[in-house]
Every structure is written in C-alpha cells, then in structure tokens.
N, C-alpha and C. Protein backbone atom coordinates (compact mmCIF):
# COMPACT_ATOMS: atom_id res chain seq x y z
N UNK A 1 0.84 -1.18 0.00
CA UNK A 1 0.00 0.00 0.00
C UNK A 1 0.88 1.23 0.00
N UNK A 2 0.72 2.22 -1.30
CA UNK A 2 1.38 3.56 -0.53
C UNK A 2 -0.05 4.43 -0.08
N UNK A 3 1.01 5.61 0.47
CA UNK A 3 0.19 6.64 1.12
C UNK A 3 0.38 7.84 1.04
N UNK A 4 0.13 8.75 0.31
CA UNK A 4 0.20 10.00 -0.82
C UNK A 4 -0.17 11.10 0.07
N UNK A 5 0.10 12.41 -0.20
CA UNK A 5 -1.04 13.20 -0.04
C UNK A 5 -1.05 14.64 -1.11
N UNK A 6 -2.01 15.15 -1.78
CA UNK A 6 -2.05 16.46 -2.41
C UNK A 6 -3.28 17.31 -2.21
N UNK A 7 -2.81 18.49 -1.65
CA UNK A 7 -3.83 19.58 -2.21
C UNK A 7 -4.65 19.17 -1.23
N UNK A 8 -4.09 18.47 0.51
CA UNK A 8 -5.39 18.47 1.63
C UNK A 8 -6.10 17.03 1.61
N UNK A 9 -5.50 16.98 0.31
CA UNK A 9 -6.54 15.02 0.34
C UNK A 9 -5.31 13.87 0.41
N UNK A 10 -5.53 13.30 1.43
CA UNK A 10 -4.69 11.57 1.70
C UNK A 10 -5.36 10.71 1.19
N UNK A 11 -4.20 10.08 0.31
CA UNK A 11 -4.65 9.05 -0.46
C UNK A 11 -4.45 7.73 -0.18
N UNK A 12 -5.01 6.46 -0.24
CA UNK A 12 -4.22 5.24 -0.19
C UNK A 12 -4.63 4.36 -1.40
N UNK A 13 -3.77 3.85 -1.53
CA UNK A 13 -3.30 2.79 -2.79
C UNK A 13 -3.01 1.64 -2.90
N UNK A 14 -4.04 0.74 -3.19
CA UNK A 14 -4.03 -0.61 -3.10
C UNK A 14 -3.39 -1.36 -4.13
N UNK A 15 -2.22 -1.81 -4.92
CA UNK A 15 -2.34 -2.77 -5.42
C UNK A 15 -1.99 -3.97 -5.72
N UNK A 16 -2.92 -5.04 -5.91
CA UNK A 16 -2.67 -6.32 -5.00
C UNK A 16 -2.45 -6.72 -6.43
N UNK A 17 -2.17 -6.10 -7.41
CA UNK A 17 -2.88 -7.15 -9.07
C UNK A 17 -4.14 -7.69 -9.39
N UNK A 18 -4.49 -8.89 -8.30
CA UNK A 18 -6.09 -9.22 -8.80
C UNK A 18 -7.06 -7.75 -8.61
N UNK A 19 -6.66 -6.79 -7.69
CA UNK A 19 -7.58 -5.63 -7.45
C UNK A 19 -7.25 -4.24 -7.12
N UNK A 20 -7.00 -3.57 -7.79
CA UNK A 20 -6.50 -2.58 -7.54
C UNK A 20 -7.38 -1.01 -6.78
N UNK A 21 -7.03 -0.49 -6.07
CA UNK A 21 -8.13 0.53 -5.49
C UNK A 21 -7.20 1.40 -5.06
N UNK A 22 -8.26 2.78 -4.94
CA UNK A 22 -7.66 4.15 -4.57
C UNK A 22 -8.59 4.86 -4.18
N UNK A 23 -8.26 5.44 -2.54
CA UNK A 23 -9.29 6.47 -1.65
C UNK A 23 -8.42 7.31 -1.74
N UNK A 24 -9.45 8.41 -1.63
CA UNK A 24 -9.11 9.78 -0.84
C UNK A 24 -10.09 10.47 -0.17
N UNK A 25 -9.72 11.15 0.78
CA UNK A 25 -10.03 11.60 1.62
C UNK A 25 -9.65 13.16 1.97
N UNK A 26 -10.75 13.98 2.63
CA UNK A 26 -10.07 15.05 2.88
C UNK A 26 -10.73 15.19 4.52
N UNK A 27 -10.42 15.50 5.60
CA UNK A 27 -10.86 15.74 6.95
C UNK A 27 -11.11 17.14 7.30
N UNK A 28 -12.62 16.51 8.04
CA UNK A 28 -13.52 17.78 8.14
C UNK A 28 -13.36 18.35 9.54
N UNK A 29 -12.53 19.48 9.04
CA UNK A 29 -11.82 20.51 10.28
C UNK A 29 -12.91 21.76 11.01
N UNK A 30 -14.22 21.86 9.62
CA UNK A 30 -14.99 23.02 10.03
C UNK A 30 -16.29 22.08 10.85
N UNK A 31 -16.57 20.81 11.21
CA UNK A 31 -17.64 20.31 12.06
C UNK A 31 -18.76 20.26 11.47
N UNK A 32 -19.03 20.40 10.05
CA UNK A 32 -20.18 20.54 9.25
C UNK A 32 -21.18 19.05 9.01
N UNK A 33 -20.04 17.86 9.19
CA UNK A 33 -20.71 16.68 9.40
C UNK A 33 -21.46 16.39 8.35
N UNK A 34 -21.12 17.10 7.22
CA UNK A 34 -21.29 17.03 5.32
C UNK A 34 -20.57 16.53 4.89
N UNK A 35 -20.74 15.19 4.12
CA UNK A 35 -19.43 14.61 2.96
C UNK A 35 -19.89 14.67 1.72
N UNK A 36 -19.29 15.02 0.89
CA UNK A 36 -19.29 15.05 -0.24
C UNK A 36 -18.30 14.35 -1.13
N UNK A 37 -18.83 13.52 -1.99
CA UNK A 37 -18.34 12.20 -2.73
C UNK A 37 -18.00 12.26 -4.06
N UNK A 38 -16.91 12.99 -4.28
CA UNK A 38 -16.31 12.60 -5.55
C UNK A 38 -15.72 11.57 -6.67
N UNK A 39 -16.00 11.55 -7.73
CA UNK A 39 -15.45 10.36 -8.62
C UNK A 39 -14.26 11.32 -9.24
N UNK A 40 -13.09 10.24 -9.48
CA UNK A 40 -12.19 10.65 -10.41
C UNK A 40 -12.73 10.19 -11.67
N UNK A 41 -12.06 11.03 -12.77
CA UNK A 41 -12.29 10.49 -14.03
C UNK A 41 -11.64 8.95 -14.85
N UNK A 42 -12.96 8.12 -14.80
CA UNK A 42 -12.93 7.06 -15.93
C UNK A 42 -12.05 6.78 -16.67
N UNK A 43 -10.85 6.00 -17.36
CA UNK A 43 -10.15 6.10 -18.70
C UNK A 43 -11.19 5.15 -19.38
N UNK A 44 -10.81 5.73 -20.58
CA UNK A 44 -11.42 5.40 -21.85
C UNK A 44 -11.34 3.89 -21.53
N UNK A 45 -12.04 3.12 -21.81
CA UNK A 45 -12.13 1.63 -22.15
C UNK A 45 -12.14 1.16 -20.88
N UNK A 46 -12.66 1.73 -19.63
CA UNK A 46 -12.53 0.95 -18.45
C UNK A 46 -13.94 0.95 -18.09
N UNK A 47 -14.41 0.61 -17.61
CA UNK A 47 -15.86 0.47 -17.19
C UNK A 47 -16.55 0.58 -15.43
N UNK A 48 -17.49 1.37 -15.19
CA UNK A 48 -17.94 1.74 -13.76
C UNK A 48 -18.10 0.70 -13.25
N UNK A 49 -17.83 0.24 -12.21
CA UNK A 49 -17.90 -1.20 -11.29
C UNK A 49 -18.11 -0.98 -9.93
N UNK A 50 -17.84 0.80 -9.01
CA UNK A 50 -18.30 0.77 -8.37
C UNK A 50 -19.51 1.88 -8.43
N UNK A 51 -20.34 2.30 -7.31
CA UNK A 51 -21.29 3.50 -7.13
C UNK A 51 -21.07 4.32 -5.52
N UNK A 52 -21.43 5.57 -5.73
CA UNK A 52 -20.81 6.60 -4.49
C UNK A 52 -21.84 6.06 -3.35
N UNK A 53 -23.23 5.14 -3.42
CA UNK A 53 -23.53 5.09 -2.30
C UNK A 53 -22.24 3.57 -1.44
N UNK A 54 -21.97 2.70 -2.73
CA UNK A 54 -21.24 1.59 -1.73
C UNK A 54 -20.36 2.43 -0.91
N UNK A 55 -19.74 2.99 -2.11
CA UNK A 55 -18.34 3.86 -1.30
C UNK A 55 -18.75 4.31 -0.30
N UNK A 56 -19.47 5.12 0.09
CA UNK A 56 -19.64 5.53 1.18
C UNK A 56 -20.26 4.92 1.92
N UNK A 57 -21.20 3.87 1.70
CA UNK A 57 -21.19 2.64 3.33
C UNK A 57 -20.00 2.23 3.70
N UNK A 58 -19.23 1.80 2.65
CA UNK A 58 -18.11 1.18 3.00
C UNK A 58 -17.39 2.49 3.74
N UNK A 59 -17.13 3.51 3.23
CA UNK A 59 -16.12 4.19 3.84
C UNK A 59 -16.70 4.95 5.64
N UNK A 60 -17.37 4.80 5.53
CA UNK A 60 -18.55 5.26 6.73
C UNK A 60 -18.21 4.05 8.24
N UNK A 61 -18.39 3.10 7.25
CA UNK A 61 -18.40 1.81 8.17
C UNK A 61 -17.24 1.39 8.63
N UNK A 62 -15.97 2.15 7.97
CA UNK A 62 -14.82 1.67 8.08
C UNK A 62 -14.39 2.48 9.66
N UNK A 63 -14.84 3.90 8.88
CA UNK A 63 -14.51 5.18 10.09
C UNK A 63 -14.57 5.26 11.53
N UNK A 64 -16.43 4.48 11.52
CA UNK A 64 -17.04 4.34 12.82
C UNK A 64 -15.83 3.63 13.07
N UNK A 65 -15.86 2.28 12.72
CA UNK A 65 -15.00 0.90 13.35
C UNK A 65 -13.27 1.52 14.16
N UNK A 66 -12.93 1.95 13.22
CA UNK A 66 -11.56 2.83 13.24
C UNK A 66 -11.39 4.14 14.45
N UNK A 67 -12.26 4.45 14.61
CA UNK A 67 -12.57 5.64 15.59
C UNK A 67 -12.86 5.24 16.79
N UNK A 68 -13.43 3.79 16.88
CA UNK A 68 -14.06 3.47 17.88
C UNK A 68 -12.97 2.86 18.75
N UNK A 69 -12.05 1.89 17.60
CA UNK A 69 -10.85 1.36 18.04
C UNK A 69 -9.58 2.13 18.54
N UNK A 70 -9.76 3.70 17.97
CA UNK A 70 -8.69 4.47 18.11
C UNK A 70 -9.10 5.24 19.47
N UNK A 71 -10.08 5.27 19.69
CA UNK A 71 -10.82 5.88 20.74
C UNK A 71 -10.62 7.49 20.51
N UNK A 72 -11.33 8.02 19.13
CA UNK A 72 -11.04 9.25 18.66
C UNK A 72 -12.69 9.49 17.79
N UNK A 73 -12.40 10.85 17.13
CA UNK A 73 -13.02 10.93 16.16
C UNK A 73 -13.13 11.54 14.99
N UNK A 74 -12.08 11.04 14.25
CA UNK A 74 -12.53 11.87 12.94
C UNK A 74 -13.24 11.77 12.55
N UNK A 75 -13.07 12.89 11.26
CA UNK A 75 -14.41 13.18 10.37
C UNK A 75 -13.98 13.41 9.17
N UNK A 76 -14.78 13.14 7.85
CA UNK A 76 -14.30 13.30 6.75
C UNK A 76 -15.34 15.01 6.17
N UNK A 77 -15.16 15.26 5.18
CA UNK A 77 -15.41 16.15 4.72
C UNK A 77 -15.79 15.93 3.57
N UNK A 78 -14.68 15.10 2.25
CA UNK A 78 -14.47 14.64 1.23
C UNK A 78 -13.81 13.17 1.00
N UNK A 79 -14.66 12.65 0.33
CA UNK A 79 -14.55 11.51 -0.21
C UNK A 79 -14.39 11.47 -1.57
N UNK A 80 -12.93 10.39 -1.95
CA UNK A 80 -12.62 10.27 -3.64
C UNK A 80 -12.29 9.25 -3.73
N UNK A 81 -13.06 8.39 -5.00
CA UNK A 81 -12.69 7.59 -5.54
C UNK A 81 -12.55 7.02 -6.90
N UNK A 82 -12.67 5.93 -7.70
CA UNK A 82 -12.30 5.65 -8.82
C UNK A 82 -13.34 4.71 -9.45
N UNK A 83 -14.33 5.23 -10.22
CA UNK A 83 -15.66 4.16 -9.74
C UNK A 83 -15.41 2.93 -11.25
N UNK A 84 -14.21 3.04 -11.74
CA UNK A 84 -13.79 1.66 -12.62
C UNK A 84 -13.17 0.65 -11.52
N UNK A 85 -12.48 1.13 -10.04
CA UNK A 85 -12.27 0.05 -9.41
C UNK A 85 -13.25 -0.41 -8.89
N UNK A 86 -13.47 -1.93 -8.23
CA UNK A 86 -14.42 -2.84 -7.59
C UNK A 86 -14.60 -2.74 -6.10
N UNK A 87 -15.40 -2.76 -5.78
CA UNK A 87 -15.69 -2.08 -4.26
C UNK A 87 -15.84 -3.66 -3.50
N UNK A 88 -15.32 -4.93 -4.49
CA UNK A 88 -15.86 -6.16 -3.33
C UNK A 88 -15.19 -6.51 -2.34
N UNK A 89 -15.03 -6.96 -1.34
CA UNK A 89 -14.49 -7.69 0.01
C UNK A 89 -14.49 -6.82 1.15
N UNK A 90 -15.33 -5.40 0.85
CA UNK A 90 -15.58 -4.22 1.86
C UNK A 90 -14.05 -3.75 1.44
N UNK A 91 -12.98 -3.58 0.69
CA UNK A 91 -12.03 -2.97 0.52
C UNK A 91 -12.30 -1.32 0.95
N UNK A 92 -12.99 -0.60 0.63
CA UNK A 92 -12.97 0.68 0.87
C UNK A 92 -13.06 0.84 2.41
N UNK A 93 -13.64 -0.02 3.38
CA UNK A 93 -13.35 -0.21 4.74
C UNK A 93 -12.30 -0.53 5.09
N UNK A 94 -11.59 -1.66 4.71
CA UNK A 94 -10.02 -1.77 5.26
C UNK A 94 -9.19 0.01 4.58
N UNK A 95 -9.56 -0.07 3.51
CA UNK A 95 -8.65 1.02 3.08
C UNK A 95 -9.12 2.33 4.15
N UNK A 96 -9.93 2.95 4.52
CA UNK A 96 -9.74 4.09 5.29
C UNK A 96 -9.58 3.52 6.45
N UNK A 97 -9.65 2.37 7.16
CA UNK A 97 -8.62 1.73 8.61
C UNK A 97 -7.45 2.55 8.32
N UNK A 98 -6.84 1.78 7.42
CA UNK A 98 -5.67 1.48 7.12
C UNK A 98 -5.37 2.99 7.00
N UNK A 99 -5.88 3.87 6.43
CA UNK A 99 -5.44 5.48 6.00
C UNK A 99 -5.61 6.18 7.76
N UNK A 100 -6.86 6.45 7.97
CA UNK A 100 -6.92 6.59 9.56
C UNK A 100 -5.92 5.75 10.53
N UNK A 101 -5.56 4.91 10.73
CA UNK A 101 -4.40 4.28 11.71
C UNK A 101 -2.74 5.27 11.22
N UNK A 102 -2.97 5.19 9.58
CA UNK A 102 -1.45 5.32 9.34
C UNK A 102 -1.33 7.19 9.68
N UNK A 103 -2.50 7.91 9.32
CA UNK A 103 -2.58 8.70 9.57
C UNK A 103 -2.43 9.62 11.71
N UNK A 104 -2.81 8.68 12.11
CA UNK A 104 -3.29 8.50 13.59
C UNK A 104 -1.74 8.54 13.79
N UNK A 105 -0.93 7.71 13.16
CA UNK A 105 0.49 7.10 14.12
C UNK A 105 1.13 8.25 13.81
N UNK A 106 1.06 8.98 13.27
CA UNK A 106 2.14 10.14 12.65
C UNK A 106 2.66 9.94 11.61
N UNK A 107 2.88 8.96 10.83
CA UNK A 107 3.40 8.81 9.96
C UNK A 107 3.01 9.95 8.89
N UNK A 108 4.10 9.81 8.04
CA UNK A 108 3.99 10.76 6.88
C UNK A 108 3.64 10.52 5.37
N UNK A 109 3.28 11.53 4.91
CA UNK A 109 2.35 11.18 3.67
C UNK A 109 3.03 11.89 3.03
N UNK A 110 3.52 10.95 1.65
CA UNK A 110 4.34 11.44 0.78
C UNK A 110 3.72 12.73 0.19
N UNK A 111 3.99 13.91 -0.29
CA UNK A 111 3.59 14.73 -0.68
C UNK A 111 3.92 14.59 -2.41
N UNK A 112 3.06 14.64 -2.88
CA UNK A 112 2.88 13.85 -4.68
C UNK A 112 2.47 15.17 -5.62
C-alpha cells in the first residue's frame, strides 16, 4: 500500500494485481458533518464497477470501526474515488482503517 497526499486530500493505494483501489479523503476541520463524494475520471475503455452510495457505506463503516478502536473521532469532509475500481471484500473499509491508523500514528504522507 502507498500513502500520498495532495492539495489536503490523503490518499491510499491498493495494489494487490487481482484488485487494484484508490481512496481519498479530505478531513472535516470546520464540524459541518457534510461529505461530499467525488469520482475521479474514468479512462477510456474501463468500465464503472463501483457507485458513491457503496463507497460511502463502506467508507462510513470503516470510520465508525476505526474511531471506535482508536478511541477518537474523525471526520471526513471529502470523499474520492475511482468508480472503474471494484468495491468487493468491503475494501474501501479496510482502506480508510488502514489510511486513519497510518494517519493517527504520525506517519507521513508522501507529498505527490
């Protein structure tokens, strides 16, 4: 997995070969408790496989879990994703764990 960040949004990057995926995220600093769900753009010849409501159960469901375990609470603001990748095995839940923990420890986010 890497872990990116540009322009306020942390990214993470899955790829395993059989499945490849990519979140982003931006954290909601003003308390508005509004997300708003962006798609990146499609390439030509690839086809939509996921939709912004999975993404966002999944990414929702990941947060609670992650927050609960961290004994914290973020919040998102913005949500991005790639709706030619596949949203199956709850991936968009491990992936914002995984972004929230790495984010949580201090670690650093490559600046891209």
């Amino acid at each position: 997995m890497r872990f990116t960040k540009k322009d306020g949004i942390y990214r993470i990057i899955l790829l395993s070969g059989a499945q490849d995926n990519i979140l982003g995220v931006s954290f909601d600093e003003s308390n508005s408790n509004k997300i708003e769900i962006l798609q990146w753009p499609v390439e030509k010849g690839y086809k939509i496989q996921t939709s912004k409501e999975e993404v966002l159960e999944q990414v929702l469901s990941g947060l609670e879990s992650v927050n609960k375990s961290l004994d914290t609470s973020y919040k998102l603001s913005k949500i991005y994703f790639l709706p030619s990748d596949r949203a199956s095995n709850s991936v968009y839940n491990l992936l914002i764990c995984k972004l929230i923990r790495d984010y949580h420890s201090g670690n650093e986010f490559k600046e891209v």
